[in-house]
N, C-alpha and C. Protein backbone atom coordinates (compact mmCIF):
# COMPACT_ATOMS: atom_id res chain seq x y z
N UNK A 1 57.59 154.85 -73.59
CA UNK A 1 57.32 153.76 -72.68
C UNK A 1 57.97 154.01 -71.33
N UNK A 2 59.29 154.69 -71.07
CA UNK A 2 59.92 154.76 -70.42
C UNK A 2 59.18 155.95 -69.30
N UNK A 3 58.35 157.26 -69.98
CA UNK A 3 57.97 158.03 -69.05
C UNK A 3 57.05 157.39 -68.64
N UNK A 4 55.77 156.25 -69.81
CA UNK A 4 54.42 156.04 -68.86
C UNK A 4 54.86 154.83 -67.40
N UNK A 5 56.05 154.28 -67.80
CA UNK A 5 56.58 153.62 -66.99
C UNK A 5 56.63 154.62 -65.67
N UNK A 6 57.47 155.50 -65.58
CA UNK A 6 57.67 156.12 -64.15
C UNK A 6 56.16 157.02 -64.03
N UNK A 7 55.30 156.89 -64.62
CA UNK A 7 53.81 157.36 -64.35
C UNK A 7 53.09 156.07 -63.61
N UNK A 8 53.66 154.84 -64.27
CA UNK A 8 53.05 154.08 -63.31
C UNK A 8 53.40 153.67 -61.68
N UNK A 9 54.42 153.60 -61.75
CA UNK A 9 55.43 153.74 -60.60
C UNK A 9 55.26 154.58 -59.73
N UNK A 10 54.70 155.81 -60.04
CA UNK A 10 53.85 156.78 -59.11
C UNK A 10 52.41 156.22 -58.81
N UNK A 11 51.91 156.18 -59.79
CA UNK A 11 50.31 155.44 -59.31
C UNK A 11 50.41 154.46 -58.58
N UNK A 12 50.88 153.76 -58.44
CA UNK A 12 51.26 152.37 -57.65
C UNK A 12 51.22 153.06 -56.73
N UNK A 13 52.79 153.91 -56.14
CA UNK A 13 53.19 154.13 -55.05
C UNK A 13 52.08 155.07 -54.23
N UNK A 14 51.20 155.57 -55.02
CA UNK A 14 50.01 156.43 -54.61
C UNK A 14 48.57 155.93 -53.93
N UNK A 15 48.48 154.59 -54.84
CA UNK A 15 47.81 153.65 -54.23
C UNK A 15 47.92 152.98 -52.87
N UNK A 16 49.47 152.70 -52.80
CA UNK A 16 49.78 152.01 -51.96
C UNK A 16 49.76 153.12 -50.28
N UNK A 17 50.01 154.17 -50.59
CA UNK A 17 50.09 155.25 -49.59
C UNK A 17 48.63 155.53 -48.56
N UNK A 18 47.53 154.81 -49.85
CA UNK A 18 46.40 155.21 -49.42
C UNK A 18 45.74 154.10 -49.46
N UNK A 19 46.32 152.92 -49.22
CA UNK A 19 45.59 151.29 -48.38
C UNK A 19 44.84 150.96 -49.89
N UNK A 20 45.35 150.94 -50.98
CA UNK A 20 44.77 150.58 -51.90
C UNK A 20 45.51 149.48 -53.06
N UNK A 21 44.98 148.18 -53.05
CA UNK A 21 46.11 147.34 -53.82
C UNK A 21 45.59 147.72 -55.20
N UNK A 22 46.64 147.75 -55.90
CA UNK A 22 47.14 147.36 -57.43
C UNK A 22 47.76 146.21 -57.46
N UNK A 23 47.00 146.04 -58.57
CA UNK A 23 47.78 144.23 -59.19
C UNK A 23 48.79 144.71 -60.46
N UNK A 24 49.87 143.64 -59.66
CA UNK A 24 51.27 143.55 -60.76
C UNK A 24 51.08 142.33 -61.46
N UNK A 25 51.56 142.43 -62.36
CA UNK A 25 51.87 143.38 -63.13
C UNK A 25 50.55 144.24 -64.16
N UNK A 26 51.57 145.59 -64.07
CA UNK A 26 50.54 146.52 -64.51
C UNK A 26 50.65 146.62 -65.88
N UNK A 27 49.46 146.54 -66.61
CA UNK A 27 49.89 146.56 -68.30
C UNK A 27 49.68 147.85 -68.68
N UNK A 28 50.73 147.95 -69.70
CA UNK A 28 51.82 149.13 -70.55
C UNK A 28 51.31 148.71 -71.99
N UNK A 29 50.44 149.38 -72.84
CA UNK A 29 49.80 148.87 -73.51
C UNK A 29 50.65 149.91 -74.73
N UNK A 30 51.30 149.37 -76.09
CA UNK A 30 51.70 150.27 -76.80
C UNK A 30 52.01 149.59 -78.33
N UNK A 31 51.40 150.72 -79.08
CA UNK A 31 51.86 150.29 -80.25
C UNK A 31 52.71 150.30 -81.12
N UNK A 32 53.58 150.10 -80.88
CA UNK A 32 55.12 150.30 -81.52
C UNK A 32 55.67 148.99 -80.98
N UNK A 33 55.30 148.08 -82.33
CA UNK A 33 56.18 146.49 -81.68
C UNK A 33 57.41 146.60 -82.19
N UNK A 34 58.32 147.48 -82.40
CA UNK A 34 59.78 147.62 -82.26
C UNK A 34 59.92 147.83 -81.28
N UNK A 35 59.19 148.98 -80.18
CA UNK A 35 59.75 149.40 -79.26
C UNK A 35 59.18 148.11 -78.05
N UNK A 36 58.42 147.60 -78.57
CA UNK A 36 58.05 146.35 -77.56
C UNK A 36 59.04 145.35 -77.57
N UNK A 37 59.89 145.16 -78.72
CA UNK A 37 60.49 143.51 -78.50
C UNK A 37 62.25 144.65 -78.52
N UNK A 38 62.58 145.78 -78.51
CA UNK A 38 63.49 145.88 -78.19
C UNK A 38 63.64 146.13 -76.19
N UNK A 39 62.38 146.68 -76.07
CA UNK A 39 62.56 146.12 -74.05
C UNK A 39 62.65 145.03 -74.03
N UNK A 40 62.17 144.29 -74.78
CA UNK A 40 61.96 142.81 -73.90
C UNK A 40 63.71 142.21 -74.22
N UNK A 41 64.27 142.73 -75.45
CA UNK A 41 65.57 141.50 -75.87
C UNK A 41 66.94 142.63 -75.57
N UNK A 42 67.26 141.26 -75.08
CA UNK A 42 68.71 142.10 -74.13
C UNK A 42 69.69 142.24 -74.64
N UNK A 43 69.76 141.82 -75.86
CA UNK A 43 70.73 142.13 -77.10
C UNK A 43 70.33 143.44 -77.87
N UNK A 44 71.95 144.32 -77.63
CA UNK A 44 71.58 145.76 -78.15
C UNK A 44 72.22 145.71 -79.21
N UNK A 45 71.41 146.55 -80.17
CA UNK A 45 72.36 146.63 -81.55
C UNK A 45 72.52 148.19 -81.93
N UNK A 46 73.73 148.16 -82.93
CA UNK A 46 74.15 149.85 -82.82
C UNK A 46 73.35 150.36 -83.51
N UNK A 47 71.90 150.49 -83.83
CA UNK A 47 71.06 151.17 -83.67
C UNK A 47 70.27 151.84 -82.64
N UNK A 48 70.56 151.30 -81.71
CA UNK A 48 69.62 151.51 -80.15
C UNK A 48 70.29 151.84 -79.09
N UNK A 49 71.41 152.34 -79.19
CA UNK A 49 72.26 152.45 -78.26
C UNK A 49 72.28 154.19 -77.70
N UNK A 50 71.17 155.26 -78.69
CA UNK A 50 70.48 156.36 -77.86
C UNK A 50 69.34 155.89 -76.96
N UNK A 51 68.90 155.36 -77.02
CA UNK A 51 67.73 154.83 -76.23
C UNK A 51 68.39 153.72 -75.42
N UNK A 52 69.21 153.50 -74.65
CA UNK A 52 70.06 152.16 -74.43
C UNK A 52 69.63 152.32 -72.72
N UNK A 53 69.73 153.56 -72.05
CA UNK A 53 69.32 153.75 -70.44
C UNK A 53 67.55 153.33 -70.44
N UNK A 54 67.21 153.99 -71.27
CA UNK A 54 65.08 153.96 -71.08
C UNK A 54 65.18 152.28 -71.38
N UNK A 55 65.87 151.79 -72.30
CA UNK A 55 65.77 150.12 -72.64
C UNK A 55 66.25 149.68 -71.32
N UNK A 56 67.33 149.80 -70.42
CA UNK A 56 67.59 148.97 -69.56
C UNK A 56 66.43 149.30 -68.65
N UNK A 57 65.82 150.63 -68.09
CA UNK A 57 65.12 150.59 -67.17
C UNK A 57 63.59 149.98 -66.91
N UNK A 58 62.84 149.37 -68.49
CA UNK A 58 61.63 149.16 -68.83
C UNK A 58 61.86 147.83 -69.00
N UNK A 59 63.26 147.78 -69.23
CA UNK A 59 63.70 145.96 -69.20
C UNK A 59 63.33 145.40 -66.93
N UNK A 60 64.04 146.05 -66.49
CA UNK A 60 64.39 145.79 -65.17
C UNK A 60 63.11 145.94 -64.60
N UNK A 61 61.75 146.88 -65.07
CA UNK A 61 60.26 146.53 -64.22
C UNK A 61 59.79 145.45 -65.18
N UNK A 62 60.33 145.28 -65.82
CA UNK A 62 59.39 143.98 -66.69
C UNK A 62 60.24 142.55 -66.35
N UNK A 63 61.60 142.62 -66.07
CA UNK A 63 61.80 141.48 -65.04
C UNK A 63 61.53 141.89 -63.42
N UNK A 64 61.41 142.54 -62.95
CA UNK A 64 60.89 142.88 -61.39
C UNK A 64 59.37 142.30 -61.18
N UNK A 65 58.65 141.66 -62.37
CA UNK A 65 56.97 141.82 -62.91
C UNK A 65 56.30 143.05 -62.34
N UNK A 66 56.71 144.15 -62.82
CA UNK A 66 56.04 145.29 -62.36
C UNK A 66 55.32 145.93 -63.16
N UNK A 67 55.87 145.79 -64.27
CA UNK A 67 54.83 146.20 -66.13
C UNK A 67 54.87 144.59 -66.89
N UNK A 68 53.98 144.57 -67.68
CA UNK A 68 54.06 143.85 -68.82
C UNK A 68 53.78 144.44 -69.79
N UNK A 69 54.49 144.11 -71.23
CA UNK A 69 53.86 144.89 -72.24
C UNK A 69 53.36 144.36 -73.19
N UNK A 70 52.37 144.73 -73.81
CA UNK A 70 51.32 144.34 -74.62
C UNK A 70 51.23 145.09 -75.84
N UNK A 71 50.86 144.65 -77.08
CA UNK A 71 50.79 144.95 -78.28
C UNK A 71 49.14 145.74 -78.48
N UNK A 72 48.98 146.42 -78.89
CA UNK A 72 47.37 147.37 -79.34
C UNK A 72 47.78 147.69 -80.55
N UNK A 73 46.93 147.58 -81.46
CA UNK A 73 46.25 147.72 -83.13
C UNK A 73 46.72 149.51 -83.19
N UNK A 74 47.31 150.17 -84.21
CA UNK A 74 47.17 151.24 -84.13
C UNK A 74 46.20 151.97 -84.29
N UNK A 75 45.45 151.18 -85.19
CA UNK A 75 43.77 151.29 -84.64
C UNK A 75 42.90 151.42 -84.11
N UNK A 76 43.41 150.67 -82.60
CA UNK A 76 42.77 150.67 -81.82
C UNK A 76 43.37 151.64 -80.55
N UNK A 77 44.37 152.39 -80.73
CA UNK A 77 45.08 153.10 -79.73
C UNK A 77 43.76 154.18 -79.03
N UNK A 78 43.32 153.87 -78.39
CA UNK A 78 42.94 155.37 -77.55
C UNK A 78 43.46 156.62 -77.50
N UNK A 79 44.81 156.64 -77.03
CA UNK A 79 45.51 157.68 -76.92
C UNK A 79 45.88 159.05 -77.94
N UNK A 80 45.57 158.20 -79.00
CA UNK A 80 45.27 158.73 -79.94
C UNK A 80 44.48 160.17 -80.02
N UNK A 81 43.61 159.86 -79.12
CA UNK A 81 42.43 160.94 -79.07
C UNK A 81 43.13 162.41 -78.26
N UNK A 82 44.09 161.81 -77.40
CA UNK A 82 44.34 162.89 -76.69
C UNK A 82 45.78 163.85 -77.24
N UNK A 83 45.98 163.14 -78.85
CA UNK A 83 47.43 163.25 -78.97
C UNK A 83 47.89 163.38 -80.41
N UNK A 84 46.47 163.03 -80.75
CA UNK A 84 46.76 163.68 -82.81
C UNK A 84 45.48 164.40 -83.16
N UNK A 85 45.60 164.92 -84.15
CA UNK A 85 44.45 165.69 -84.97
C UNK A 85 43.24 164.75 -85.52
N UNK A 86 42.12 164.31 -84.82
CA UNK A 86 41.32 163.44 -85.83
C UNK A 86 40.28 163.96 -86.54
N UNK A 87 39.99 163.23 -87.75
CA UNK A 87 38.90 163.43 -88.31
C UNK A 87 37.31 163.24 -87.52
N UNK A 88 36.03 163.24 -87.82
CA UNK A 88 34.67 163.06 -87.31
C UNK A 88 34.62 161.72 -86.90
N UNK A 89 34.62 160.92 -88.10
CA UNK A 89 34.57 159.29 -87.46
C UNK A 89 35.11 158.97 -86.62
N UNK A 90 36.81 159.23 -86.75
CA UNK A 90 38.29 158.88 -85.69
C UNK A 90 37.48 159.00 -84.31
N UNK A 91 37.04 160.39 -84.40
CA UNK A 91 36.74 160.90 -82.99
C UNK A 91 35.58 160.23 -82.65
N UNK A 92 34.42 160.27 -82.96
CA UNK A 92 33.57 159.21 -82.58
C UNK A 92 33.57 158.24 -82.30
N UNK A 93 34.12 157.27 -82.82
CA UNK A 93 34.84 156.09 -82.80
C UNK A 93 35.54 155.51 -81.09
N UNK A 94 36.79 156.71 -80.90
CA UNK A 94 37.25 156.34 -80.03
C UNK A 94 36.53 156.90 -78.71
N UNK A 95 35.50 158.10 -79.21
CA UNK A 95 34.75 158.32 -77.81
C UNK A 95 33.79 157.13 -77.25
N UNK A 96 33.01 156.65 -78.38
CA UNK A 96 32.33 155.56 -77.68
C UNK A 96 33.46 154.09 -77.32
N UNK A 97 34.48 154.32 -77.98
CA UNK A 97 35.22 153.43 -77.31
C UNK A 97 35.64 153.21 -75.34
N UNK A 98 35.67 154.51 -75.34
CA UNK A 98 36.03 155.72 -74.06
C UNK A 98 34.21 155.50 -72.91
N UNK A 99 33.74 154.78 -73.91
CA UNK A 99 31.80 155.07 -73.16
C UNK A 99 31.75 156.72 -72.99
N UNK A 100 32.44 157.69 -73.51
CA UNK A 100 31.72 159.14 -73.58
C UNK A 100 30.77 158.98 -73.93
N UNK A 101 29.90 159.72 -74.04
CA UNK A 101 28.64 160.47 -74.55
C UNK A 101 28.15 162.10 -74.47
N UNK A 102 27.98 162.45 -75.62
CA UNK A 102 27.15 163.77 -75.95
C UNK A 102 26.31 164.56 -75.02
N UNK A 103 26.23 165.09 -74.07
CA UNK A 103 25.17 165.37 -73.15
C UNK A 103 24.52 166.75 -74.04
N UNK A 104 24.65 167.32 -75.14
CA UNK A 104 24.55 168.12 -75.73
C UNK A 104 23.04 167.26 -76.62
N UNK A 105 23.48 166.12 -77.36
CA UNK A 105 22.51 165.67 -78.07
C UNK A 105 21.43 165.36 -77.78
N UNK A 106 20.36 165.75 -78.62
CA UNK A 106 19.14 165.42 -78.44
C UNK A 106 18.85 163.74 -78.01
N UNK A 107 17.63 164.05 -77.24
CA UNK A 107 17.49 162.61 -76.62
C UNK A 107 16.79 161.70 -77.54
């Protein structure tokens, strides 16, 4: 969360360089609702205290309203596609999710 965070923080600032608004807050869409409700709660416990800098900094754009974060189905992750091994369906699935299409297939 913490790198797509400073990925967004560039896009923004990239936008903004080139007369182009982005609306804040920008959603940070992820599926790991541990790692979602430990940004959001400001109570650290000695489990989390390797991850304790990336928690304060994803805490501080999400009170700045610069990200919000949002919960996605692991199901429904997109990212997926670009980032695990899928089966035929998986992949189909998330391409038409994506609006890809086949330019290979018969018409």
């Amino acid at each position: 969360m913490a790198q797509s965070t400073c990925e967004l923080i560039w896009i923004h600032q990239l936008l903004s360089e080139i007369d182009l608004d982005s609306s804040l807050p920008m959603k940070l869409w992820c599926d790991n609702q541990a790692a979602i409700h430990i940004a959001s709660n400001p109570v650290f416990h000695e489990r989390t205290k390797h991850i304790e800098v990336d928690c304060h900094f994803i805490r501080e754009k999400i009170q700045q309203n610069f990200i919000s974060t949002n919960h996605v189905k692991t199901g429904e992750q997109l990212a997926d596609f670009f980032t695990k091994a899928l089966s035929g369906p998986r992949i189909d699935y998330i391409c038409n999710k994506m609006g890809m299409i086949n330019i290979y297939a018969p018409s």
